[in-house]
C-alpha atoms as a PDB file:
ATOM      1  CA  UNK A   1      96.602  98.847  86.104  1.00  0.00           C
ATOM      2  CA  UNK A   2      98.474  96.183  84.175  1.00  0.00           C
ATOM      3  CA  UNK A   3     100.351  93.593  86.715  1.00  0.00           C
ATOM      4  CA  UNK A   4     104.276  93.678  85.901  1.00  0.00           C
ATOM      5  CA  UNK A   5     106.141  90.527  86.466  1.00  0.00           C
ATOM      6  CA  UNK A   6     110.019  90.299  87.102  1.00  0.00           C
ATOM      7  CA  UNK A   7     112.077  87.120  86.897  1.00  0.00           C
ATOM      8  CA  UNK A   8     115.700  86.328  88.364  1.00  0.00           C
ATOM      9  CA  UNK A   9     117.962  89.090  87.801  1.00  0.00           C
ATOM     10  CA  UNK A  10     115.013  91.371  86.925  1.00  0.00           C
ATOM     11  CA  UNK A  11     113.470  90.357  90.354  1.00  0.00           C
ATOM     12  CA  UNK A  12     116.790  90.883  92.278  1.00  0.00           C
ATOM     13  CA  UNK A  13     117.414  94.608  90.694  1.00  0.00           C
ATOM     14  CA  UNK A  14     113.770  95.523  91.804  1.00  0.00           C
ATOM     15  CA  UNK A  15     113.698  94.004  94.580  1.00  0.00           C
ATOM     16  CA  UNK A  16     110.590  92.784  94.108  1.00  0.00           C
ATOM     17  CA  UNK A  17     108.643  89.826  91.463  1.00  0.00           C
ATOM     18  CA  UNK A  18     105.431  91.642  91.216  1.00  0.00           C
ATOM     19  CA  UNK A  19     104.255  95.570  91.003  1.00  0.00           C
ATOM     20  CA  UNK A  20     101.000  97.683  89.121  1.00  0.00           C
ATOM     21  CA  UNK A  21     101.881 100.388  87.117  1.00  0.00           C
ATOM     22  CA  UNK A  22      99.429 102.294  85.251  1.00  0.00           C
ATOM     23  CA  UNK A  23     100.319 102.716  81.474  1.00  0.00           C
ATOM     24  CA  UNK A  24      99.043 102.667  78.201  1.00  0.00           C
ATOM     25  CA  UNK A  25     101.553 100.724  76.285  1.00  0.00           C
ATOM     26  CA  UNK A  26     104.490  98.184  77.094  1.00  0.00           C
ATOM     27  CA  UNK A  27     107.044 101.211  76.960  1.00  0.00           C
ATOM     28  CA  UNK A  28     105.473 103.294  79.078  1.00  0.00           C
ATOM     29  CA  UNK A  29     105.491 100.586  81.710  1.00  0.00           C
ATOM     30  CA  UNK A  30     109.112  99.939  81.799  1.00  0.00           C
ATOM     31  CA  UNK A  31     109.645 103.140  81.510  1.00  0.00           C
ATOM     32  CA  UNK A  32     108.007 104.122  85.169  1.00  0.00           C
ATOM     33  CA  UNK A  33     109.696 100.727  85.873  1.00  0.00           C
ATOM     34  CA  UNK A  34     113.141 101.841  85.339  1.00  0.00           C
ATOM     35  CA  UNK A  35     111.977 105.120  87.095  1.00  0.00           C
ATOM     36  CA  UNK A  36     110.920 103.220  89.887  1.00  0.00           C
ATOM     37  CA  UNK A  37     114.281 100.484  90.180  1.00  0.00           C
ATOM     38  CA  UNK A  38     116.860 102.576  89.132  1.00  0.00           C
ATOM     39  CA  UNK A  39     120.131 102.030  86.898  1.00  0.00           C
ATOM     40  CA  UNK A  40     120.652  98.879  87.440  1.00  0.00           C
ATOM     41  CA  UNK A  41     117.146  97.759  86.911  1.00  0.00           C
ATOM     42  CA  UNK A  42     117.877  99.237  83.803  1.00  0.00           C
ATOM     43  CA  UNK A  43     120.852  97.836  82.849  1.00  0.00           C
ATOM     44  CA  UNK A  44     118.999  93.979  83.123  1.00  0.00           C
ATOM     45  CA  UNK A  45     116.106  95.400  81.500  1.00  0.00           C
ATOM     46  CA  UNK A  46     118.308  96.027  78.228  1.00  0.00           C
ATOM     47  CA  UNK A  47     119.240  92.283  77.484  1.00  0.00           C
ATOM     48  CA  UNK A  48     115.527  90.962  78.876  1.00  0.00           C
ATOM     49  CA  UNK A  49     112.539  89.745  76.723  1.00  0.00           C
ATOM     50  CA  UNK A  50     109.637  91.249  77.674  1.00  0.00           C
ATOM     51  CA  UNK A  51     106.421  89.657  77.161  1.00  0.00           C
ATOM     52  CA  UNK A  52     102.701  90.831  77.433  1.00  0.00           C
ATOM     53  CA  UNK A  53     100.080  87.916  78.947  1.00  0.00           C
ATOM     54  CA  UNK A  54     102.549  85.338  77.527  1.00  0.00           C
ATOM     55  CA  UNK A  55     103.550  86.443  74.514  1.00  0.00           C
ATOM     56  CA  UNK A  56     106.390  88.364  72.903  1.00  0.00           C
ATOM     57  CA  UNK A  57     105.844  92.083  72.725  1.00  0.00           C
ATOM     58  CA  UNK A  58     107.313  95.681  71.220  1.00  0.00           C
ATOM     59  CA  UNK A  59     107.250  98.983  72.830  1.00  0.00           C
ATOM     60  CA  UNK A  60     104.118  99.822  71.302  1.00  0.00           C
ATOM     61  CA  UNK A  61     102.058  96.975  72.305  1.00  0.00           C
ATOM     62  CA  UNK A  62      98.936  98.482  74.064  1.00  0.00           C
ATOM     63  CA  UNK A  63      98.530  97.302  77.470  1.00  0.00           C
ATOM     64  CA  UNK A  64      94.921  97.241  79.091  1.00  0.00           C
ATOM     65  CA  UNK A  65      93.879  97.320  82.781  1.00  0.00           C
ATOM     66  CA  UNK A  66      94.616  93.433  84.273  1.00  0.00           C
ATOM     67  CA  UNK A  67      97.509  92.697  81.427  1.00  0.00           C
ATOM     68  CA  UNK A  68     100.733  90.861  82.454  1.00  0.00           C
ATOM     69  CA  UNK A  69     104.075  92.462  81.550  1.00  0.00           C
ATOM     70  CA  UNK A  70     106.694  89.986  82.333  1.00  0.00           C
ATOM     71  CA  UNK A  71     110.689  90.587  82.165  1.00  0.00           C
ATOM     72  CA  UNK A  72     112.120  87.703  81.031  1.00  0.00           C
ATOM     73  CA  UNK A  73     116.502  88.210  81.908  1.00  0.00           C
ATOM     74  CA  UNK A  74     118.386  85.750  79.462  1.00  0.00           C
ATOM     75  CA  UNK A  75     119.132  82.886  81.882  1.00  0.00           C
ATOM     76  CA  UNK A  76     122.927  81.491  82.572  1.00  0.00           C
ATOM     77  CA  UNK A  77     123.743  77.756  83.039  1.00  0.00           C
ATOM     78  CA  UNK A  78     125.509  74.685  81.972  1.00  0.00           C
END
């Protein structure tokens, strides 16, 4: 199970900062996330970075059992 990691508005959509999910590639993860949080999870997920054990990844990366999928939401300030 690969370890998926949310981060401010990511976090507050789930509900939660940390979850396993059991998928082969970076997709397929954020996939059964959105299934998972819903629309609005969703909706943060589309304007997030999404890394794989710290760095940037695609769709297609291949996650293994123990990898860290992190959604990175842009962040606001000033």
């Amino acid at each position: 199970m690969a370890v998926l990691r949310l981060f401010a508005s990511a976090r507050e959509a789930a509900g939660t900062g940390r979850d396993e999910i059991d998928a082969p590639t970076v997709e397929l993860v954020l996939d059964e996330a959105v299934r998972r949080y819903g629309p609005q999870f969703a909706r943060v997920l589309e304007g997030s970075r999404v890394w794989l054990n710290g760095e940037p990844a695609v769709p297609s990366t291949a996650v293994c059992p123990g990898d860290e999928v992190a959604v990175l939401p842009p962040v606001s300030g000033g």
